[in-house]
Protein backbone atom coordinates (compact mmCIF):
# COMPACT_ATOMS: atom_id res chain seq x y z
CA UNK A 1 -31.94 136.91 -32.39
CA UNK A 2 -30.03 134.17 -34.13
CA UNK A 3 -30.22 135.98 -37.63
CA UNK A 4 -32.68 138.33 -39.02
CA UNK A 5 -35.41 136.29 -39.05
CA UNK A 6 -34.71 133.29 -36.76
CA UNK A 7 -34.48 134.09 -33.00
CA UNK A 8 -34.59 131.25 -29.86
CA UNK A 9 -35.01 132.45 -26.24
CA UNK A 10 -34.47 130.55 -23.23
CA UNK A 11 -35.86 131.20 -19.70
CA UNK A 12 -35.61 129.17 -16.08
CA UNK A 13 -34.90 129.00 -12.69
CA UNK A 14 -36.43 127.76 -9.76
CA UNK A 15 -40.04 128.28 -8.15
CA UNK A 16 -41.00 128.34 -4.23
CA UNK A 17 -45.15 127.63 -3.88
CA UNK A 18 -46.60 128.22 -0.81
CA UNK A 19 -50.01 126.38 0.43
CA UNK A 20 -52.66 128.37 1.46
CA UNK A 21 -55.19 125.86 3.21
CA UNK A 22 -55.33 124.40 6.22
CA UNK A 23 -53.45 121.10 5.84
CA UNK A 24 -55.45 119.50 8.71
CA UNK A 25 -58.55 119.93 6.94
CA UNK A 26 -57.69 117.79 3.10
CA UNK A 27 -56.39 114.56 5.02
CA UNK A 28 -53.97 113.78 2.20
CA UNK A 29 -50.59 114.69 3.07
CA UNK A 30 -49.34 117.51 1.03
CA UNK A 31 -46.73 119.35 2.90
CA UNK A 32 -46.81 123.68 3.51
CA UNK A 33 -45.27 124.48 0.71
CA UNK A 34 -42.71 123.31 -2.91
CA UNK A 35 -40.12 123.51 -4.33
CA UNK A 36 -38.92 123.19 -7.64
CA UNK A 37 -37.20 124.27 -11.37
CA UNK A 38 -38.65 125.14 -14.75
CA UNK A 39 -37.48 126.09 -18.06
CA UNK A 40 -38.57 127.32 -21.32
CA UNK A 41 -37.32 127.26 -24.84
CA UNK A 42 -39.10 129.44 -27.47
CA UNK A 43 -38.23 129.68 -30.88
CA UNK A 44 -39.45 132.63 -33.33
CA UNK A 45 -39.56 132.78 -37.11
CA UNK A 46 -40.35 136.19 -38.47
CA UNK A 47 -42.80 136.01 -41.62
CA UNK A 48 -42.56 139.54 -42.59
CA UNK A 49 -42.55 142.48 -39.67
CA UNK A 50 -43.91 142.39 -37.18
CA UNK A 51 -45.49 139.37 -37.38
CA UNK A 52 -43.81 136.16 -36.42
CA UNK A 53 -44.54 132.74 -35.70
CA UNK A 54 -43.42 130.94 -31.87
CA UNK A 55 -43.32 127.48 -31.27
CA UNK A 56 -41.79 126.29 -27.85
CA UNK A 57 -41.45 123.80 -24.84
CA UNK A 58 -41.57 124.12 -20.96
CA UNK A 59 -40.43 121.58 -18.67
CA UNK A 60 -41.35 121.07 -15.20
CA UNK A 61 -40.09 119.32 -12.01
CA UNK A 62 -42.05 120.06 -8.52
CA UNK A 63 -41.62 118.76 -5.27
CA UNK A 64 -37.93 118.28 -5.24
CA UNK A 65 -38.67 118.90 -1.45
CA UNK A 66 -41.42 115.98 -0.96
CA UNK A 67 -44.81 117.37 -1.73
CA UNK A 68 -46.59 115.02 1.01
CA UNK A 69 -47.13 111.38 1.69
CA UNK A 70 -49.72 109.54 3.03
CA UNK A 71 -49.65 105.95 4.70
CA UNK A 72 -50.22 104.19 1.12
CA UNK A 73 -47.50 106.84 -0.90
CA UNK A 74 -43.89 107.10 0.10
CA UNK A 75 -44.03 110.32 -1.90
CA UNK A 76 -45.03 112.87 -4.01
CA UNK A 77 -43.65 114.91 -7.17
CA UNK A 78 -44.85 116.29 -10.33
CA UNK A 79 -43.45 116.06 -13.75
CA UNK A 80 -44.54 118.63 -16.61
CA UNK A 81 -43.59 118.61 -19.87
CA UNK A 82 -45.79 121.72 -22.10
CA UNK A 83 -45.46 122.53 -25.83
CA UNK A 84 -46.30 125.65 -27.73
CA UNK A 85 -47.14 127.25 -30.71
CA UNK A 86 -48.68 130.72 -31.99
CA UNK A 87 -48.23 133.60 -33.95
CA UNK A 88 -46.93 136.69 -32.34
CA UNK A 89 -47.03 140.60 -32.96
CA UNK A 90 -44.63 142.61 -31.71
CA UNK A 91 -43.67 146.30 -32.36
């Protein structure tokens, strides 16, 4: 917590996915498994205890290892940018 009522928490760090299908069998390209980092900012402001309202943003960057490729794309990656907002209770 910033103050009393203000508090900002940040979380992150990187991500391993594995695949679980048969890569034979889609055709497309996508390599066994990714690699990549995420992180999250979330912001509370409490109204009045214990009731608070969260707003937020994640960001998202996959396939720093290559996700596939296929004769027509040199390669693959994803990008993911999320936003947030809700009203949490906490004890």
């Amino acid at each position: 917590m910033i103050t009393e009522d203000i508090g900002l928490w940040f979380t992150g760090g990187p991500y391993l996915g594995f695949r679980m299908s048969d890569p034979n069998v889609t055709g497309l390209g996508y390599k066994n498994f990714d690699f990549g980092v995420n992180a999250t900012i979330t912001g509370n402001y409490v109204i009045q205890y214990p009731f608070s309202i969260i707003f937020g943003t994640t960001f998202e960057i996959g396939g720093l290892n290559n996700l596939g490729n296929t004769p027509v794309v040199d390669r693959i990656s994803s990008l993911n940018f999320k936003f947030f907002s809700g009203v949490r209770f906490s004890l």
